[in-house]
N, C-alpha and C. Protein backbone atom coordinates (compact mmCIF):
# COMPACT_ATOMS: atom_id res chain seq x y z
N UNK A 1 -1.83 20.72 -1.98
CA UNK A 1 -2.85 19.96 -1.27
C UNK A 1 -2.81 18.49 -1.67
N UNK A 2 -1.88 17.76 -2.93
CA UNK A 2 -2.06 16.65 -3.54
C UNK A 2 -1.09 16.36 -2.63
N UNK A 3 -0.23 16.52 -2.11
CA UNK A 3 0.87 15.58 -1.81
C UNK A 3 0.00 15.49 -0.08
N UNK A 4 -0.72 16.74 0.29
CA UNK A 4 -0.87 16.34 1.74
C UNK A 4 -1.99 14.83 1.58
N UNK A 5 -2.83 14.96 0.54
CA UNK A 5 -3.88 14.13 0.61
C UNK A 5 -3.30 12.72 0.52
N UNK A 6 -1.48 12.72 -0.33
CA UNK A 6 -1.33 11.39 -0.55
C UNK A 6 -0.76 10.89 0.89
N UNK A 7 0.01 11.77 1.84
CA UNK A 7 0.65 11.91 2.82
C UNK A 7 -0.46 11.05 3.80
N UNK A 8 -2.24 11.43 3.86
CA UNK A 8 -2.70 10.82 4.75
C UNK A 8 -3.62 9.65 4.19
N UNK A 9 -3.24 9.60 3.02
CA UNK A 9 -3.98 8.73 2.52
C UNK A 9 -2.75 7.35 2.91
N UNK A 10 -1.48 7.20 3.14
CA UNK A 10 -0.53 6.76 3.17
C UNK A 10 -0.35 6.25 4.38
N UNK A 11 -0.67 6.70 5.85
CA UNK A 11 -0.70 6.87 6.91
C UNK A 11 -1.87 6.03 7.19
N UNK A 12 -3.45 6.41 6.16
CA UNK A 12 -4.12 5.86 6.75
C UNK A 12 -4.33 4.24 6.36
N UNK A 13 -3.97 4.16 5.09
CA UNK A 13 -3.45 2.91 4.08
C UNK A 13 -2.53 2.17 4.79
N UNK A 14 -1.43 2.20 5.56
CA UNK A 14 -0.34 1.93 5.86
C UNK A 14 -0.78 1.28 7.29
N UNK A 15 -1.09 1.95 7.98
CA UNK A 15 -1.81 1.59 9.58
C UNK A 15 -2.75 0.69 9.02
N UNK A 16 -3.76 0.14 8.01
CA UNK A 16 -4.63 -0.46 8.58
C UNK A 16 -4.09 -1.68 8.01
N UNK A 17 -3.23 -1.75 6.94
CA UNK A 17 -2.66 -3.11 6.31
C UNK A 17 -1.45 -3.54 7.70
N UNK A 18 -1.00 -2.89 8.30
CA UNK A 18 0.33 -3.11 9.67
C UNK A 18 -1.12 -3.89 10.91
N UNK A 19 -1.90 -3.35 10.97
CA UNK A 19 -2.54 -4.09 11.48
C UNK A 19 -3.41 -5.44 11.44
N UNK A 20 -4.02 -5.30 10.25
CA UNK A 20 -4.34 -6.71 9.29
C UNK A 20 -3.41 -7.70 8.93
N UNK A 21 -1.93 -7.17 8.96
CA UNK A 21 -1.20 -8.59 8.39
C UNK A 21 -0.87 -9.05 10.06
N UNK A 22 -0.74 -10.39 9.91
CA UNK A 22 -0.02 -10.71 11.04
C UNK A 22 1.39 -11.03 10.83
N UNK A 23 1.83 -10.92 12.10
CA UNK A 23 3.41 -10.97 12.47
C UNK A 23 3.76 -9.14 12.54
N UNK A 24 4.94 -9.49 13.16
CA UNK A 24 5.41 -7.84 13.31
C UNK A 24 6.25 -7.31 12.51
N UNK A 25 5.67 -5.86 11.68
CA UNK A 25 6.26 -5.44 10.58
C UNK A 25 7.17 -4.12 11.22
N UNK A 26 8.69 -4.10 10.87
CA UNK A 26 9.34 -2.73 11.75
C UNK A 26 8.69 -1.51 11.02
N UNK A 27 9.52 -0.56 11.49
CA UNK A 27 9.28 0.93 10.75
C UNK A 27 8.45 1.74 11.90
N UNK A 28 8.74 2.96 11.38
CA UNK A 28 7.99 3.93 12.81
C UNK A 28 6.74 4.59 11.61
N UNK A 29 6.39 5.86 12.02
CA UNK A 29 5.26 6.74 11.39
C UNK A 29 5.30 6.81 9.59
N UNK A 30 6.98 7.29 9.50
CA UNK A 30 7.53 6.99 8.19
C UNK A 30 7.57 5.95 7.54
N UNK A 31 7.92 4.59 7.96
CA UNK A 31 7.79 3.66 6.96
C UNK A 31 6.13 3.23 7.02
N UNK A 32 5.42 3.57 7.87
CA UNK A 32 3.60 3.08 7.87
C UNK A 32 3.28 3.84 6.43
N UNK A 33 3.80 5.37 6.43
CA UNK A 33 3.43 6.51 5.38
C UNK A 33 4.15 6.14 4.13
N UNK A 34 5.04 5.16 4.24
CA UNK A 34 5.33 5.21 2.96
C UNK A 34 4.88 3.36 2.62
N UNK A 35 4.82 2.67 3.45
CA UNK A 35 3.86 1.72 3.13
C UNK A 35 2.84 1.93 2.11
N UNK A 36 2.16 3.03 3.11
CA UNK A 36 0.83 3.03 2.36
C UNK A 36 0.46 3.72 1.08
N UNK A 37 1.44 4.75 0.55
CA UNK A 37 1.62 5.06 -0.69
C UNK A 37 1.88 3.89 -1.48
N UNK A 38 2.96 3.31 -1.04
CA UNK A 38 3.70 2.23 -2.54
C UNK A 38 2.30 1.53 -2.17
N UNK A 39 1.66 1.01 -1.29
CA UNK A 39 0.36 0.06 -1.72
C UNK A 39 -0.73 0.49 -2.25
N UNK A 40 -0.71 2.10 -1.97
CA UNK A 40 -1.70 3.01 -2.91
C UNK A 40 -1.18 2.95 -4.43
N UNK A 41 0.02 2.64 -4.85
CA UNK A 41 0.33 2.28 -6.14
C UNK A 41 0.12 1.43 -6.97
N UNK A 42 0.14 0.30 -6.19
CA UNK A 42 -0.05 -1.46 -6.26
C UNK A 42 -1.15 -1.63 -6.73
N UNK A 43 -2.19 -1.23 -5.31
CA UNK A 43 -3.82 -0.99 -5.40
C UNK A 43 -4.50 -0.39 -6.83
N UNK A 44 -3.49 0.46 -6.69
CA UNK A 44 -4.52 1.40 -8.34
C UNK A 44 -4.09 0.72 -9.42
N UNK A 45 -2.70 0.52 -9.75
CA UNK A 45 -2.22 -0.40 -10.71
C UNK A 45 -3.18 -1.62 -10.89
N UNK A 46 -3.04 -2.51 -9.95
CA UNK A 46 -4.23 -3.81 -10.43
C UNK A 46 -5.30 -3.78 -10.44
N UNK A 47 -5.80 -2.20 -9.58
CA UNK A 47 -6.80 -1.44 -10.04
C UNK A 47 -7.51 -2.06 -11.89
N UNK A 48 -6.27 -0.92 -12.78
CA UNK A 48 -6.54 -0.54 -13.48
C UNK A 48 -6.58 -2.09 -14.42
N UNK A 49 -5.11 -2.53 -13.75
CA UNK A 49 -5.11 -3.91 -14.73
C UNK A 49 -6.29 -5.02 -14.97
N UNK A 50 -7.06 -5.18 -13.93
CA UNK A 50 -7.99 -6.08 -13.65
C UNK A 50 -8.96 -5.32 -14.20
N UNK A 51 -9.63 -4.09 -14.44
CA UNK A 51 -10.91 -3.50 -15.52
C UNK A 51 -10.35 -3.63 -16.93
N UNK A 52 -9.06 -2.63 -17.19
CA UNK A 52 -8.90 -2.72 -18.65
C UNK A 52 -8.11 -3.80 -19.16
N UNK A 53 -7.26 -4.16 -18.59
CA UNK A 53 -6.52 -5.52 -19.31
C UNK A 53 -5.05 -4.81 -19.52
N UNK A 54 -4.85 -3.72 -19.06
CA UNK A 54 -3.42 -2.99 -19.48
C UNK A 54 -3.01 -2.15 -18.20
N UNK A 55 -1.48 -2.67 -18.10
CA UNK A 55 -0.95 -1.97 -17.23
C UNK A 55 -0.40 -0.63 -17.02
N UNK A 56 -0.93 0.21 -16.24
CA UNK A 56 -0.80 1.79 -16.05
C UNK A 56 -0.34 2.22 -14.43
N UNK A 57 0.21 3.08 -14.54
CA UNK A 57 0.72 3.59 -12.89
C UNK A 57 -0.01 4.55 -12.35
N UNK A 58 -1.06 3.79 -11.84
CA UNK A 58 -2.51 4.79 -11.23
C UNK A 58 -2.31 5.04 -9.74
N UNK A 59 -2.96 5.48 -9.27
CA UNK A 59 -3.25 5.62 -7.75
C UNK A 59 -5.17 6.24 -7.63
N UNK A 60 -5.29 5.28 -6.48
CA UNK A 60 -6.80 6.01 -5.91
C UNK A 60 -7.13 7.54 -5.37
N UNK A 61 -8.05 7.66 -5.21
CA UNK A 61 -8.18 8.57 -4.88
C UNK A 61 -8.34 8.77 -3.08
N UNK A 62 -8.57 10.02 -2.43
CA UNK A 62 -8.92 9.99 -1.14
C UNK A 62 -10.06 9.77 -0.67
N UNK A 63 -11.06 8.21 -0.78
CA UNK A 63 -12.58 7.84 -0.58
C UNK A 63 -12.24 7.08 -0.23
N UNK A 64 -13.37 6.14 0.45
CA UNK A 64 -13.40 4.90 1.30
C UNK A 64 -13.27 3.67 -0.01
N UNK A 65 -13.85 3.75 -1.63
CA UNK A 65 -13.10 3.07 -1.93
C UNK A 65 -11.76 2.94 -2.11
N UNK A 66 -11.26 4.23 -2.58
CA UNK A 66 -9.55 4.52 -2.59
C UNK A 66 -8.81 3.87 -1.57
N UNK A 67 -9.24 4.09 -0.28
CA UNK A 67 -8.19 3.77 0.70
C UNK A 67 -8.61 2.71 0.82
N UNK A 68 -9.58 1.76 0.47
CA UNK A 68 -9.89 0.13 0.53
C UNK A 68 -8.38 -0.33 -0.50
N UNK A 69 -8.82 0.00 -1.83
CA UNK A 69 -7.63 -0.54 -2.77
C UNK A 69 -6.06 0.19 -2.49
N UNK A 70 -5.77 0.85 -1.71
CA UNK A 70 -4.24 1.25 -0.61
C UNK A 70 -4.46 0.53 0.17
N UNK A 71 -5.33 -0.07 1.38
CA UNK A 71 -5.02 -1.26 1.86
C UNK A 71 -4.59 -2.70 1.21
N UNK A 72 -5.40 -2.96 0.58
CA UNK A 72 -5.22 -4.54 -0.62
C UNK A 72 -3.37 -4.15 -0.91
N UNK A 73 -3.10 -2.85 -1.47
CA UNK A 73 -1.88 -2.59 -2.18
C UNK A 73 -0.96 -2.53 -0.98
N UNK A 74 -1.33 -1.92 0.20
CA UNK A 74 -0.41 -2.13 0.95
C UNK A 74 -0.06 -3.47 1.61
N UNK A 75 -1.06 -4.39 2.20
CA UNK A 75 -0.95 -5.52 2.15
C UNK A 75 -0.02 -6.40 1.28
N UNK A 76 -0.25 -6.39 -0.23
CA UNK A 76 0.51 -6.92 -0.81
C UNK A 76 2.11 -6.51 -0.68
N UNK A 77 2.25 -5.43 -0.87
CA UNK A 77 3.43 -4.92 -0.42
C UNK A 77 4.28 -4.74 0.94
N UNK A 78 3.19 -5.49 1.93
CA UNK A 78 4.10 -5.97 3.00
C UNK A 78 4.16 -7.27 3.08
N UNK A 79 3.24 -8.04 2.02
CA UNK A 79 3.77 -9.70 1.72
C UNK A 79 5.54 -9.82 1.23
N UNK A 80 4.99 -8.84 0.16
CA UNK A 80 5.97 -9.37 -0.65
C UNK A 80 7.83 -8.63 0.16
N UNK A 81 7.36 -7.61 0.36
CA UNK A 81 8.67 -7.08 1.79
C UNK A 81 8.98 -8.24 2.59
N UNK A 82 7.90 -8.76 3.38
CA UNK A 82 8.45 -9.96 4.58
C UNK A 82 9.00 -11.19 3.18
N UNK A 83 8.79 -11.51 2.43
CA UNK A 83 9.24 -12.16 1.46
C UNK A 83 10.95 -12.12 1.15
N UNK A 84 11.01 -10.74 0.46
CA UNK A 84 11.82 -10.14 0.15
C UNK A 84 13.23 -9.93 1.30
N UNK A 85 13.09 -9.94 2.55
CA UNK A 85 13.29 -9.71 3.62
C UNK A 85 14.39 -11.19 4.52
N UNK A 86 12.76 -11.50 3.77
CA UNK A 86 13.35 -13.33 4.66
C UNK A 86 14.08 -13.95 3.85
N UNK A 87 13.76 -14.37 3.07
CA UNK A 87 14.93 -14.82 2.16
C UNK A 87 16.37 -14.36 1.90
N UNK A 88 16.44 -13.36 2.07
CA UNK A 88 17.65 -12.51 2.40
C UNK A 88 18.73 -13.23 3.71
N UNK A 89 17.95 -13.34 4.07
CA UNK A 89 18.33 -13.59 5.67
C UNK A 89 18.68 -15.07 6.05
N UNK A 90 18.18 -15.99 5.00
CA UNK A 90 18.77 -17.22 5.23
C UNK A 90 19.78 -17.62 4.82
C-alpha cells in the first residue's frame, strides 16, 4: 500500500508543480509520477533541513501538508531540470 500511496502522491505532486511552473515541461503520465516523487524527496529533505539544521532523506506523508511540500519539491526540481536541460543545449 506504501508504494501505491507514493505512486499518487507523485501524480498528484507532479501535475500541480507542471501546472504552476510556466513554460512547457515534456514527459507523459510517467515523467509527471516521477516528477512528483523526486520533489516529494526535495520537499521532505528541506523539510527536515530547515527545522533541524541536518540533512536527512525524508519524504512527506499522504496529507494536504505532505503534498504542499511535493509540490515546493517538485517545483524545484523542474527548475533545476529546465536548468540542467538548457544549458546542455547551448
Amino acid at each position: 500500500m506504501n508504494i501505491l500511496a507514493w505512486i499518487i502522491l507523485g501524480l498528484i505532486a507532479g501535475a500541480i508543480a507542471k501546472a504552476i511552473y510556466p513554460g512547457h515541461q515534456g514527459g507523459g503520465i510517467l515523467g509527471t509520477i516521477l516528477l512528483g516523487i523526486i520533489g516529494a524527496f526535495i520537499g521532505g529533505s528541506l523539510g527536515v533541513f530547515f527545522s533541524t539544521g541536518t540533512f536527512a532523506l525524508a519524504a512527506p506523508s499522504l496529507s494536504i501538508p505532505g503534498i504542499l511540500v511535493a509540490v515546493l519539491g517538485a517545483i524545484v526540481a523542474v527548475f533545476l531540470w529546465n536548468l540542467l536541460t538548457r544549458s546542455s543545449a547551448a
